[in-house]
PDB file of N, CA and C in Angstrom:
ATOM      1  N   UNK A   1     121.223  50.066  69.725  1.00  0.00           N
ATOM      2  CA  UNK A   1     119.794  50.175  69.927  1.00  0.00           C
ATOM      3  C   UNK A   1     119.058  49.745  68.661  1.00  0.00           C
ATOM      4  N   UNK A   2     117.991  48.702  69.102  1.00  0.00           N
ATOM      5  CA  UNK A   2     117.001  48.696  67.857  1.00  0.00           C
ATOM      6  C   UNK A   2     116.888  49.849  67.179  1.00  0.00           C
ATOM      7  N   UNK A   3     116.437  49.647  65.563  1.00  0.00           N
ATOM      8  CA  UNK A   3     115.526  50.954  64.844  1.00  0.00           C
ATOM      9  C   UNK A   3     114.297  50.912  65.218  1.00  0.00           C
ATOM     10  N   UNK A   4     113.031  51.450  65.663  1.00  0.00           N
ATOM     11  CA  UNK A   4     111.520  51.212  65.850  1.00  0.00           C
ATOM     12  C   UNK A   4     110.993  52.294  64.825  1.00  0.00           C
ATOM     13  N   UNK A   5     110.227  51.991  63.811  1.00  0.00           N
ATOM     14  CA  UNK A   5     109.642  52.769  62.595  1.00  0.00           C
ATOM     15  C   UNK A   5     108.353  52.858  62.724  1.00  0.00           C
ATOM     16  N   UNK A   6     107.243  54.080  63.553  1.00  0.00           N
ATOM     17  CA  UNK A   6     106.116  53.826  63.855  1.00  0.00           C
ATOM     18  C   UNK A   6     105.354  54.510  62.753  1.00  0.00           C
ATOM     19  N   UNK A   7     104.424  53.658  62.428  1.00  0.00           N
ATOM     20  CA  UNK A   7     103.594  53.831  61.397  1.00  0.00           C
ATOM     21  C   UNK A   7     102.455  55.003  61.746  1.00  0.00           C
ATOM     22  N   UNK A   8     101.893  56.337  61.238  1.00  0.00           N
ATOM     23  CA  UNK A   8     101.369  56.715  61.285  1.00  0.00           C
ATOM     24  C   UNK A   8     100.047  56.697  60.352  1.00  0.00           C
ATOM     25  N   UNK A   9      99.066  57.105  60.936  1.00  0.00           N
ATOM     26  CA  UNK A   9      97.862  57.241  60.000  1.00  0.00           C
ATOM     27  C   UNK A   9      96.745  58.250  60.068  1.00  0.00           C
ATOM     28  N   UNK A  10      96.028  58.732  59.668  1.00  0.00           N
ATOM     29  CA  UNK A  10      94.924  59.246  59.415  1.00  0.00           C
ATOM     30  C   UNK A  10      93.954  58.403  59.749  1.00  0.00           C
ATOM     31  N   UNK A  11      92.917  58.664  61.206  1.00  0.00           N
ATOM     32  CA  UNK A  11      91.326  58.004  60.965  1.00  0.00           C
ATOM     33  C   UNK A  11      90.199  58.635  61.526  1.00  0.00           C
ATOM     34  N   UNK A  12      89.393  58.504  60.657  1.00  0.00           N
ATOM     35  CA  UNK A  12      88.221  59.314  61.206  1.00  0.00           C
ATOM     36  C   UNK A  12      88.252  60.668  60.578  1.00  0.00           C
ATOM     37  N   UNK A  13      89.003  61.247  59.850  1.00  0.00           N
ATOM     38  CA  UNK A  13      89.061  62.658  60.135  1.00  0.00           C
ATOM     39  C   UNK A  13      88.215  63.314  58.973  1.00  0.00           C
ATOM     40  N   UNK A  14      87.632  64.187  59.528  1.00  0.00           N
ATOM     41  CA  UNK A  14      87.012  65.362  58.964  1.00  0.00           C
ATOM     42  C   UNK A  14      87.659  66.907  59.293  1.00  0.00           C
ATOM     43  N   UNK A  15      86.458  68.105  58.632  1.00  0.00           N
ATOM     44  CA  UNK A  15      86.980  69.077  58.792  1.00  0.00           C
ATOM     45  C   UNK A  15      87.032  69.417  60.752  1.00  0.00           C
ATOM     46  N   UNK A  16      86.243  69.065  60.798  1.00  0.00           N
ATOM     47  CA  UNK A  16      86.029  69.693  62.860  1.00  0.00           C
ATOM     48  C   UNK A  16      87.091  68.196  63.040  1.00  0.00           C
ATOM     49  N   UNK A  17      87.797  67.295  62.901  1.00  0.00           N
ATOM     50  CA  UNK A  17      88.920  66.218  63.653  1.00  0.00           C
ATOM     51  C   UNK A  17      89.707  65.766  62.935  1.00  0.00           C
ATOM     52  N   UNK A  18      90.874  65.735  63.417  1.00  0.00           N
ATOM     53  CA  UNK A  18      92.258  65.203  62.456  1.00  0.00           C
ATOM     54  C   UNK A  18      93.064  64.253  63.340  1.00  0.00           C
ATOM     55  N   UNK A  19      92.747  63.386  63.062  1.00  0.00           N
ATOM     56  CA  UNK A  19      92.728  62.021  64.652  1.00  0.00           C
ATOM     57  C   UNK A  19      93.660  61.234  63.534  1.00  0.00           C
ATOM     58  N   UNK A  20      94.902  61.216  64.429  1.00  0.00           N
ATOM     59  CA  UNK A  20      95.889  60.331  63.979  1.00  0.00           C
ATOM     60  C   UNK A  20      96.371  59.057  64.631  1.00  0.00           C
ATOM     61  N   UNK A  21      96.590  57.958  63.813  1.00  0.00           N
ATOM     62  CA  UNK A  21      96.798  56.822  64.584  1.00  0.00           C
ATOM     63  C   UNK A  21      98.553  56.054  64.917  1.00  0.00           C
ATOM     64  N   UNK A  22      98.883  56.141  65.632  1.00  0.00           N
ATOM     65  CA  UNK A  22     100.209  55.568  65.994  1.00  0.00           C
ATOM     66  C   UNK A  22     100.552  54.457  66.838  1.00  0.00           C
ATOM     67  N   UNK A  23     101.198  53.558  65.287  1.00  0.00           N
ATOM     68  CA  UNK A  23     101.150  52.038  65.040  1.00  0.00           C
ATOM     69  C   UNK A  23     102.412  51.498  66.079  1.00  0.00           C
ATOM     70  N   UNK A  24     102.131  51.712  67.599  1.00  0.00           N
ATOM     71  CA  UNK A  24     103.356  50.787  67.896  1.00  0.00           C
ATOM     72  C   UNK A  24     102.919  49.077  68.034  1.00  0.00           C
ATOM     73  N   UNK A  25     104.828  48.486  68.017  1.00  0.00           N
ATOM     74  CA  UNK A  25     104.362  47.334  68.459  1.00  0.00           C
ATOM     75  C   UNK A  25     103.428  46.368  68.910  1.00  0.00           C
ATOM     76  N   UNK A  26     102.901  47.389  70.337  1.00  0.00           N
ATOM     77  CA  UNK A  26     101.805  46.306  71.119  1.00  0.00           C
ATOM     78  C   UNK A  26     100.663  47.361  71.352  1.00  0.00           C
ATOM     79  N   UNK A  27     100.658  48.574  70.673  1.00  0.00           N
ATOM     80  CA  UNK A  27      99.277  49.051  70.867  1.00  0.00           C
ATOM     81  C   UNK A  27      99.250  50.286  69.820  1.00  0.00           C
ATOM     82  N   UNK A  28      98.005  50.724  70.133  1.00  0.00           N
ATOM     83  CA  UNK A  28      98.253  51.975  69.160  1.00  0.00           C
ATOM     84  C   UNK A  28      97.045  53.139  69.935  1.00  0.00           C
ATOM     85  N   UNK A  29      97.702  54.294  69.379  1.00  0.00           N
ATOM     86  CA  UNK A  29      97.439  55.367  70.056  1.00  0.00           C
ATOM     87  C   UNK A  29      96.564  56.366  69.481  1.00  0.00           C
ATOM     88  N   UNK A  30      95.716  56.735  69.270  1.00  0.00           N
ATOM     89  CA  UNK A  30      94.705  57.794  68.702  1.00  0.00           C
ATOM     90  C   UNK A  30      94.694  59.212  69.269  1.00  0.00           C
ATOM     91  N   UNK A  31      95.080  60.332  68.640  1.00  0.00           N
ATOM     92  CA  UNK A  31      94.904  61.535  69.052  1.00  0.00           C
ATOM     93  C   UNK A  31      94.635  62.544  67.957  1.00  0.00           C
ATOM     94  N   UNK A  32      93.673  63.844  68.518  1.00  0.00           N
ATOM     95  CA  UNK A  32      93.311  64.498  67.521  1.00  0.00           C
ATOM     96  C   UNK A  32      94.280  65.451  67.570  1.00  0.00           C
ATOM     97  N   UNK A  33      94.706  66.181  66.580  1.00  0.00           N
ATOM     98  CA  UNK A  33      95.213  67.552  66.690  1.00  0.00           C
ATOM     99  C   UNK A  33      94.593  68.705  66.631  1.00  0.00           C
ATOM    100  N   UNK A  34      93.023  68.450  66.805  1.00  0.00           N
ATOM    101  CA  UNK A  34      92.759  69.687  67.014  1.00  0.00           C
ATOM    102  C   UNK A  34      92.220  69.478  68.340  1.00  0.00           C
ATOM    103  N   UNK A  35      92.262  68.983  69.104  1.00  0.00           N
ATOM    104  CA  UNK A  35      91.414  68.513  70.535  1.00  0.00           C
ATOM    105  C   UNK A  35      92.742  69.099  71.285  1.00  0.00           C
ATOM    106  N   UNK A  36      92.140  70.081  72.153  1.00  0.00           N
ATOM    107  CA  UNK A  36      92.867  70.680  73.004  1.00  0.00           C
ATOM    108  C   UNK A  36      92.984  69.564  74.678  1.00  0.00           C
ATOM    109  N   UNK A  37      92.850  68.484  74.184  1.00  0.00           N
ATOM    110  CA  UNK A  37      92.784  67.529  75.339  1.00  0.00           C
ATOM    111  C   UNK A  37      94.007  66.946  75.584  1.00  0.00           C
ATOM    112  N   UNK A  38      94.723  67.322  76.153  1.00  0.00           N
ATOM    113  CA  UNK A  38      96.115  67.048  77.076  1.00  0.00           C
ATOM    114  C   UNK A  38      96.392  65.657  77.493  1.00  0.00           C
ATOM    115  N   UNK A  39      95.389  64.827  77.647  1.00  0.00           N
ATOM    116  CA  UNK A  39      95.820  63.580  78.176  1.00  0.00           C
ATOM    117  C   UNK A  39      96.087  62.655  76.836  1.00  0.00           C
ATOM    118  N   UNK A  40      95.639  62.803  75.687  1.00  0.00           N
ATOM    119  CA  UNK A  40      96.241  62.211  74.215  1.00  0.00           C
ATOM    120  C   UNK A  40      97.657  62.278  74.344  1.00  0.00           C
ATOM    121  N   UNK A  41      97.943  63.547  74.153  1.00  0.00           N
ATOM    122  CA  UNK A  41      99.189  63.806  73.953  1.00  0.00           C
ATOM    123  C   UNK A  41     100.044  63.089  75.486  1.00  0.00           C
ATOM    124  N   UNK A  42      99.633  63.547  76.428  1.00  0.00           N
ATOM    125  CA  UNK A  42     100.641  63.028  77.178  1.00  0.00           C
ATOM    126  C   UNK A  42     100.487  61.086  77.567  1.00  0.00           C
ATOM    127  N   UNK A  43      99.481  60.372  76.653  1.00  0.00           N
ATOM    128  CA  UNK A  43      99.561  58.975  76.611  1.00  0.00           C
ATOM    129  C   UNK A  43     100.471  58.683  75.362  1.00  0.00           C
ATOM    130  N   UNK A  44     100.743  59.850  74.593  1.00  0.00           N
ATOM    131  CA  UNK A  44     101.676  59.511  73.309  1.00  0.00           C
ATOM    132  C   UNK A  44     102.821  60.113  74.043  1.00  0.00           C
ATOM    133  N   UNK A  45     103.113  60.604  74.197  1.00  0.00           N
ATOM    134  CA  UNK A  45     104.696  61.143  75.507  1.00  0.00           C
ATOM    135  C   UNK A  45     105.194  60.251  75.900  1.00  0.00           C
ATOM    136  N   UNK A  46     104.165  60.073  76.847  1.00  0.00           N
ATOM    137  CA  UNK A  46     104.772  58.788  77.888  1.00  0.00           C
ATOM    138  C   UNK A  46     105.121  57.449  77.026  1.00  0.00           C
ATOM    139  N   UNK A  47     104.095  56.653  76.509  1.00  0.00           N
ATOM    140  CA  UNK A  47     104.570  55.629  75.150  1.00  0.00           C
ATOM    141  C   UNK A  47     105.766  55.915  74.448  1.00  0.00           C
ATOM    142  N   UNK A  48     106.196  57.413  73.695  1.00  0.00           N
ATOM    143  CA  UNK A  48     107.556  57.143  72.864  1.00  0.00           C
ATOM    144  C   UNK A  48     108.827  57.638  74.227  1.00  0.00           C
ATOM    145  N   UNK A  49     108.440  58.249  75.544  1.00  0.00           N
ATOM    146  CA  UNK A  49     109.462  58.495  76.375  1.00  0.00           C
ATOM    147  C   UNK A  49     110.237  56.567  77.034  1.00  0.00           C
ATOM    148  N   UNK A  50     108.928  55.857  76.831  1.00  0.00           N
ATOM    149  CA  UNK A  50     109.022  54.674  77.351  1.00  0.00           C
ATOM    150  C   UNK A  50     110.138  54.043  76.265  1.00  0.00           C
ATOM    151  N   UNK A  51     109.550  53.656  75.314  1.00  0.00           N
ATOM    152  CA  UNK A  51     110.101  53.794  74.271  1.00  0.00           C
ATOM    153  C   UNK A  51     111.371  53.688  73.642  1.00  0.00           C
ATOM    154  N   UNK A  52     111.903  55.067  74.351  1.00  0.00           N
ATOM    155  CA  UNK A  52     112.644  55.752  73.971  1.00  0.00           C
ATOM    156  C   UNK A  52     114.457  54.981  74.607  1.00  0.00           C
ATOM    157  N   UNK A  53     113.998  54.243  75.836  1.00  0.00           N
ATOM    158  CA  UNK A  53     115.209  53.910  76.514  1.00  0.00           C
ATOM    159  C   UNK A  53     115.645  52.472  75.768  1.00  0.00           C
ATOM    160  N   UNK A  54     114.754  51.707  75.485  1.00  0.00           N
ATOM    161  CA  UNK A  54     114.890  50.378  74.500  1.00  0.00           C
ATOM    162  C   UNK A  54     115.609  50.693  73.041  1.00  0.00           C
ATOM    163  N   UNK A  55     114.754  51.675  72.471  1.00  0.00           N
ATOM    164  CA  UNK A  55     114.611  51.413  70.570  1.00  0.00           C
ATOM    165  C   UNK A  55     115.102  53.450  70.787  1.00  0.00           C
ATOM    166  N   UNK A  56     115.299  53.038  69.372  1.00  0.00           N
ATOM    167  CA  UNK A  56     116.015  54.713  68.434  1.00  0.00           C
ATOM    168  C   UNK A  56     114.792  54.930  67.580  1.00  0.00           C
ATOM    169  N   UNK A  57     113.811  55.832  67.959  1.00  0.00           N
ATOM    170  CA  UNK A  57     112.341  55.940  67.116  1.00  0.00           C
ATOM    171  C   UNK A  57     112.120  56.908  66.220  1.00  0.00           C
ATOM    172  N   UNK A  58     111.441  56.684  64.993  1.00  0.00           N
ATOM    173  CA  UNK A  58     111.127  57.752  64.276  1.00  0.00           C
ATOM    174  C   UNK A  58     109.921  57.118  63.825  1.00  0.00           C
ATOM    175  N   UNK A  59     108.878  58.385  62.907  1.00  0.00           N
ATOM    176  CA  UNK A  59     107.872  58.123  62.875  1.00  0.00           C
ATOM    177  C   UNK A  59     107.830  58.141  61.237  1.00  0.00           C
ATOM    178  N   UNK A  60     106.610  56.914  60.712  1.00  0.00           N
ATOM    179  CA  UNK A  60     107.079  57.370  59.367  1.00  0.00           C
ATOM    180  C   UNK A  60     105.193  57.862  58.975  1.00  0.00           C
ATOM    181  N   UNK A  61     104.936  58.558  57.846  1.00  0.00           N
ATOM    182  CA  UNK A  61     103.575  58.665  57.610  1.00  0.00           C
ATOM    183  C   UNK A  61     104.001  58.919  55.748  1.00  0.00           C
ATOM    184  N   UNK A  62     103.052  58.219  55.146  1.00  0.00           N
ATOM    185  CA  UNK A  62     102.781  58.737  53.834  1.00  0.00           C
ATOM    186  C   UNK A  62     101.828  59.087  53.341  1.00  0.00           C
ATOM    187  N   UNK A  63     102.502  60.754  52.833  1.00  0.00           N
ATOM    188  CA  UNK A  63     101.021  61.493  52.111  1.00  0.00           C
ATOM    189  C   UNK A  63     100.791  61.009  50.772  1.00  0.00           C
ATOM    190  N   UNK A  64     101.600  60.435  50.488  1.00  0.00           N
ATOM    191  CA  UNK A  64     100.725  59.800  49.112  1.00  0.00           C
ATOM    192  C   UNK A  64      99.716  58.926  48.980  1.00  0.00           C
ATOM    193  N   UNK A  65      99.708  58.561  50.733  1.00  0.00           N
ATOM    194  CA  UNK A  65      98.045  57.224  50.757  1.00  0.00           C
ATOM    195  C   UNK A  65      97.243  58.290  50.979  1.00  0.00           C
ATOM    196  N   UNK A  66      97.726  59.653  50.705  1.00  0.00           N
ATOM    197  CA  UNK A  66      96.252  60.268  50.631  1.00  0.00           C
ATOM    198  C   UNK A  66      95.856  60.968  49.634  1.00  0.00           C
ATOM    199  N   UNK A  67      96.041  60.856  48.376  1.00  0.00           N
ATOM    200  CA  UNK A  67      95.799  61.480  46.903  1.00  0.00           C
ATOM    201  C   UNK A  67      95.079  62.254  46.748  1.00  0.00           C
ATOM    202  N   UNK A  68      93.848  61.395  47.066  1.00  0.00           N
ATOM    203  CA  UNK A  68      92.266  61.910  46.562  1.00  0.00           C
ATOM    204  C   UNK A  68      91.907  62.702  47.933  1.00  0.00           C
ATOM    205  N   UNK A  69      92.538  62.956  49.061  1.00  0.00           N
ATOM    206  CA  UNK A  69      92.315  63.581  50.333  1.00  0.00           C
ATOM    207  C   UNK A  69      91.471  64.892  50.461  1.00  0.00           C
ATOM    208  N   UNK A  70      90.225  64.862  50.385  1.00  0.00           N
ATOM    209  CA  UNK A  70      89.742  66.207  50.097  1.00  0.00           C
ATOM    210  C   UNK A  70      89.997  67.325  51.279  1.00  0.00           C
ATOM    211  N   UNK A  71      90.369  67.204  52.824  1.00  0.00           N
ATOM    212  CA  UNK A  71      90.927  67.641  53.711  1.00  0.00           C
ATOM    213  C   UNK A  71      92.294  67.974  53.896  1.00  0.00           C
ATOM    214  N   UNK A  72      92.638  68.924  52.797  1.00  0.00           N
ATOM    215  CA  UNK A  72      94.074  69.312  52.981  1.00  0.00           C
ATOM    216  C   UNK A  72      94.576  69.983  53.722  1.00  0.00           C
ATOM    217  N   UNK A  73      93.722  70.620  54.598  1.00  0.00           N
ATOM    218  CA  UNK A  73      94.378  71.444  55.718  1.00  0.00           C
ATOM    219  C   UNK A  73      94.950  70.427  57.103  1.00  0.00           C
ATOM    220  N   UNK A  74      93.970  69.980  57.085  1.00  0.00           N
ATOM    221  CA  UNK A  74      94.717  68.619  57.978  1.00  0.00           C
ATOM    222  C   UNK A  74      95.724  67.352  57.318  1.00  0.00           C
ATOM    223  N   UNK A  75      95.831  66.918  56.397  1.00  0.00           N
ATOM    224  CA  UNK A  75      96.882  66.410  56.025  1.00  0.00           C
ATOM    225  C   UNK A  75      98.148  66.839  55.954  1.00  0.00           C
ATOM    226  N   UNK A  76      98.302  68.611  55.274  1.00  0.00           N
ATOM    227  CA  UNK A  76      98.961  69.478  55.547  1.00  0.00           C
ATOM    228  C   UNK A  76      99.823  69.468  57.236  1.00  0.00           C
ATOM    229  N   UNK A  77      98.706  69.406  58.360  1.00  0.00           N
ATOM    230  CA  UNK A  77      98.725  69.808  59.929  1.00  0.00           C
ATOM    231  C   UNK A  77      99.102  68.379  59.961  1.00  0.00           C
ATOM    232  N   UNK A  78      99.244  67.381  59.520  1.00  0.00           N
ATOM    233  CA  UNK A  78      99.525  65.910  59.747  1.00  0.00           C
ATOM    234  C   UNK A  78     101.320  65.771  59.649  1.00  0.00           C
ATOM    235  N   UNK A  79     101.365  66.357  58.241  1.00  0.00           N
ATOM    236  CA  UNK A  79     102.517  66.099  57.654  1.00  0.00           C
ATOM    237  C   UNK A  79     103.568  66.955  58.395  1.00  0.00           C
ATOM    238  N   UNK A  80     103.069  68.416  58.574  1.00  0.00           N
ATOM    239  CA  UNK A  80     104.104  68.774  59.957  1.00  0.00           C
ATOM    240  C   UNK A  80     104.233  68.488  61.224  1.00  0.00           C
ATOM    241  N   UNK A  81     103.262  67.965  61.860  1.00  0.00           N
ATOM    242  CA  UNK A  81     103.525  67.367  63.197  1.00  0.00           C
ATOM    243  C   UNK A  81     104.099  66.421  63.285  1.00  0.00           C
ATOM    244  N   UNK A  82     104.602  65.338  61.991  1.00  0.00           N
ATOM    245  CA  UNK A  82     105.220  64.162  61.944  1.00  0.00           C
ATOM    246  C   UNK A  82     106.671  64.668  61.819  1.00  0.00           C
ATOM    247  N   UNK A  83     106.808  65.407  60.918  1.00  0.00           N
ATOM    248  CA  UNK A  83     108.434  65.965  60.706  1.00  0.00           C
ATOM    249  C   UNK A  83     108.315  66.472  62.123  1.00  0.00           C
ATOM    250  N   UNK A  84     108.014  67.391  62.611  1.00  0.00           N
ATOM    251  CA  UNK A  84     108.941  68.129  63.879  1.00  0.00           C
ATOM    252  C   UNK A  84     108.823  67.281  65.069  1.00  0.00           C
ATOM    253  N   UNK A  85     107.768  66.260  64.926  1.00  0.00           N
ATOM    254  CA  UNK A  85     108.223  64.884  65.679  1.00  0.00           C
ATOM    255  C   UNK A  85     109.511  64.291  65.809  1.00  0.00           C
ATOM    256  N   UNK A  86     109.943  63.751  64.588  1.00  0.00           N
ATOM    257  CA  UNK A  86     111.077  63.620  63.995  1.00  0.00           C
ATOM    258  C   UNK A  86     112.061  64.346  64.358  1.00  0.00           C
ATOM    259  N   UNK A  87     112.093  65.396  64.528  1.00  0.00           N
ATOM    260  CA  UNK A  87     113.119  66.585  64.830  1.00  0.00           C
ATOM    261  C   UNK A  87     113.248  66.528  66.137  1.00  0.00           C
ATOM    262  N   UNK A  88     111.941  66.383  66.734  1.00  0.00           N
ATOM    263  CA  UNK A  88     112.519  66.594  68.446  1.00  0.00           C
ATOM    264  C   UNK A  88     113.098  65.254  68.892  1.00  0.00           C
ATOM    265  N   UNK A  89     112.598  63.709  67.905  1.00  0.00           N
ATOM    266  CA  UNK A  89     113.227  62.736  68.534  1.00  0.00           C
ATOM    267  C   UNK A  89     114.667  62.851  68.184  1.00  0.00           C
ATOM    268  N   UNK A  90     114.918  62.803  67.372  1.00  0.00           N
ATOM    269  CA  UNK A  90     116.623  62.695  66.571  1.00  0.00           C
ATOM    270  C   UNK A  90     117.293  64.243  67.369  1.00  0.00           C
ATOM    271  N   UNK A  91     116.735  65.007  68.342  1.00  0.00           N
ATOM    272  CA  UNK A  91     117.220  66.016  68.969  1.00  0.00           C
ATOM    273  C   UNK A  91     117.371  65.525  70.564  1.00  0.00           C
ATOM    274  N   UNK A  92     115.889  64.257  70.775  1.00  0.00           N
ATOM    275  CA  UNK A  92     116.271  63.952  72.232  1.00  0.00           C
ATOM    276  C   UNK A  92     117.895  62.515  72.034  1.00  0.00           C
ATOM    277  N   UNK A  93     117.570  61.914  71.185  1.00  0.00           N
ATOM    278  CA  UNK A  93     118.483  60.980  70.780  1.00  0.00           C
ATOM    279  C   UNK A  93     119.880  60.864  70.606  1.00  0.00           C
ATOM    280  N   UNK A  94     120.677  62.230  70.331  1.00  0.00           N
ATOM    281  CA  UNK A  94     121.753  63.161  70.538  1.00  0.00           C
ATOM    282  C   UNK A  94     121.837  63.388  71.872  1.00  0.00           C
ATOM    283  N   UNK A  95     120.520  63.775  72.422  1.00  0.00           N
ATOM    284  CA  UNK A  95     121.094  64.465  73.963  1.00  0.00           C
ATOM    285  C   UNK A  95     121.923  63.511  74.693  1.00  0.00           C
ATOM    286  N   UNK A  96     122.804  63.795  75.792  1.00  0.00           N
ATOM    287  CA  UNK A  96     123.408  63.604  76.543  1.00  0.00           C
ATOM    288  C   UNK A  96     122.073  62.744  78.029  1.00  0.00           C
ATOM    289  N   UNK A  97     121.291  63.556  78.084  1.00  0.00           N
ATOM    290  CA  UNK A  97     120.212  63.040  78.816  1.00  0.00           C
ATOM    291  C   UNK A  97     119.718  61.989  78.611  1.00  0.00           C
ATOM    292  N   UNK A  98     119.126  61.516  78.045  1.00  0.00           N
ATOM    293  CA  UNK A  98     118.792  60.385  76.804  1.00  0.00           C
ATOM    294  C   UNK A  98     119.883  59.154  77.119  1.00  0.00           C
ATOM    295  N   UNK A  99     121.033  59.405  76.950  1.00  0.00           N
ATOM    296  CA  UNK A  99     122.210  58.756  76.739  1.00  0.00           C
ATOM    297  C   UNK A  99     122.629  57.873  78.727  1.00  0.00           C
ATOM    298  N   UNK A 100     122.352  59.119  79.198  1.00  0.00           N
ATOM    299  CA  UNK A 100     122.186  58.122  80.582  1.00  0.00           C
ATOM    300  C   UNK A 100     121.620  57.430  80.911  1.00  0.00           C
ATOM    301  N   UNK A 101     120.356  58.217  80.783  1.00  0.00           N
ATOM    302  CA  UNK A 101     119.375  56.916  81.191  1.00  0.00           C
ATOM    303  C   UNK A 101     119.377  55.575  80.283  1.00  0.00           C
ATOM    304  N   UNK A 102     119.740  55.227  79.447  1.00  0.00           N
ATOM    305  CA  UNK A 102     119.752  54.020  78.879  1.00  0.00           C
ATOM    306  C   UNK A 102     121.025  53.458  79.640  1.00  0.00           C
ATOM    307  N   UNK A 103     122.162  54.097  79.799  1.00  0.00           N
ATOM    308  CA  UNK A 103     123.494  53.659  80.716  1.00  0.00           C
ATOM    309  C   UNK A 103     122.493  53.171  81.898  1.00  0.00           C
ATOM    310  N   UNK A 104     122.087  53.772  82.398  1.00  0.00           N
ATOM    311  CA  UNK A 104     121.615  53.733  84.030  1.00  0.00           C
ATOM    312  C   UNK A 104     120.632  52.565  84.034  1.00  0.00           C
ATOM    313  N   UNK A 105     119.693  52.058  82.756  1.00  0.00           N
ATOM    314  CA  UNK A 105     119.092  51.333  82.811  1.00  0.00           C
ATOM    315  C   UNK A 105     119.290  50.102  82.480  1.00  0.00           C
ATOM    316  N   UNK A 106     120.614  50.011  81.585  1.00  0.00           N
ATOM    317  CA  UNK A 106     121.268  48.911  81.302  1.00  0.00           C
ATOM    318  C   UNK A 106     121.850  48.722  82.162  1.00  0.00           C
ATOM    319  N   UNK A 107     122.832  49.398  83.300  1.00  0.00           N
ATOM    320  CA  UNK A 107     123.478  49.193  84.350  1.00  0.00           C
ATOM    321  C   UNK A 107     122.691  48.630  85.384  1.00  0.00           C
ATOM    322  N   UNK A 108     121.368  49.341  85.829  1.00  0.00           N
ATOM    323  CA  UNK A 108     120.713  48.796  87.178  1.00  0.00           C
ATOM    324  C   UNK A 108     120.335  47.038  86.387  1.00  0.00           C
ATOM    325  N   UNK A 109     120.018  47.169  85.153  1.00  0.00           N
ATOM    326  CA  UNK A 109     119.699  45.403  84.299  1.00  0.00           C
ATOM    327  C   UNK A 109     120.062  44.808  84.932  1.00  0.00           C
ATOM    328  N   UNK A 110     121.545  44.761  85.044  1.00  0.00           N
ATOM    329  CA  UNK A 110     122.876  44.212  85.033  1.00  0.00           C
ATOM    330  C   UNK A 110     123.009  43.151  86.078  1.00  0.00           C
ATOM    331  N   UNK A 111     122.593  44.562  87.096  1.00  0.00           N
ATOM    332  CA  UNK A 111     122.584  43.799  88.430  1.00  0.00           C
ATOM    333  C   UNK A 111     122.176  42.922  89.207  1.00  0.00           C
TER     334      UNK A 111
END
C-alpha cells in the first residue's frame, strides 16, 4: 500500500473556532473542533474511510508553525486530536477488518 501523509493545518481560528484544514490529494476538508456539527466530521470519516482501502494514512501537523500562537488552548486541542487520529488509524490498519476489505476490493478489481 501507498504511504498518504495528510497535511494538517490551522485556519481561521480564534478563541470561539479551531477550524482545521486537511490537505488531501484532491481536496481538502475544513472542520471545527469546537462545532458540535456532525456532518464535518462525518465528511472527514468518510474521506479517510475511502481512503483508507487504497493508501496506509497518517496525519502529519506541526506545532512549531505556530510559535507566536497566541491561542494555546486550541493548538493544544489541535495537537491531540491529530495524535489520537493517528492512533485510531495505525489501530484500524492492524485490524483484521481493514485487511479484507482491501482483499475483497482488490479481488472484485480483478475480475
Amino acid at each position: 500500500m501507498e504511504k498518504m501523509i495528510v497535511k494538517v493545518s490551522l485556519e481561521n481560528t480564534d478563541e470561539k473556532n479551531c477550524n482545521l484544514k486537511f490537505k488531501f490529494s484532491d481536496e481538502d476538508i475544513i472542520i471545527d473542533l469546537y462545532d458540535d456539527n456532525m456532518d464535518q466530521l462525518k465528511t472527514l470519516f468518510t474521506k479517510v474511510m475511502k481512503e483508507l482501502i487504497f493508501n496506509d494514512i497518517s496525519f502529519s501537523f506541526n506545532k512549531d508553525e505556530y510559535g507566536d500562537y497566541k491561542n494555546r488552548l486550541a493548538l493544544d486541542a489541535c495537537v491531540d486530536y491529530i495524535e489520537q487520529l493517528n492512533i485510531d488509524i495505525n489501530a484500524l490498519l492492524e485490524s483484521q477488518n481493514l485487511k479484507d476489505i482491501r482483499n475483497d476490493y482488490i479481488n472484485t478489481d480483478e475480475e
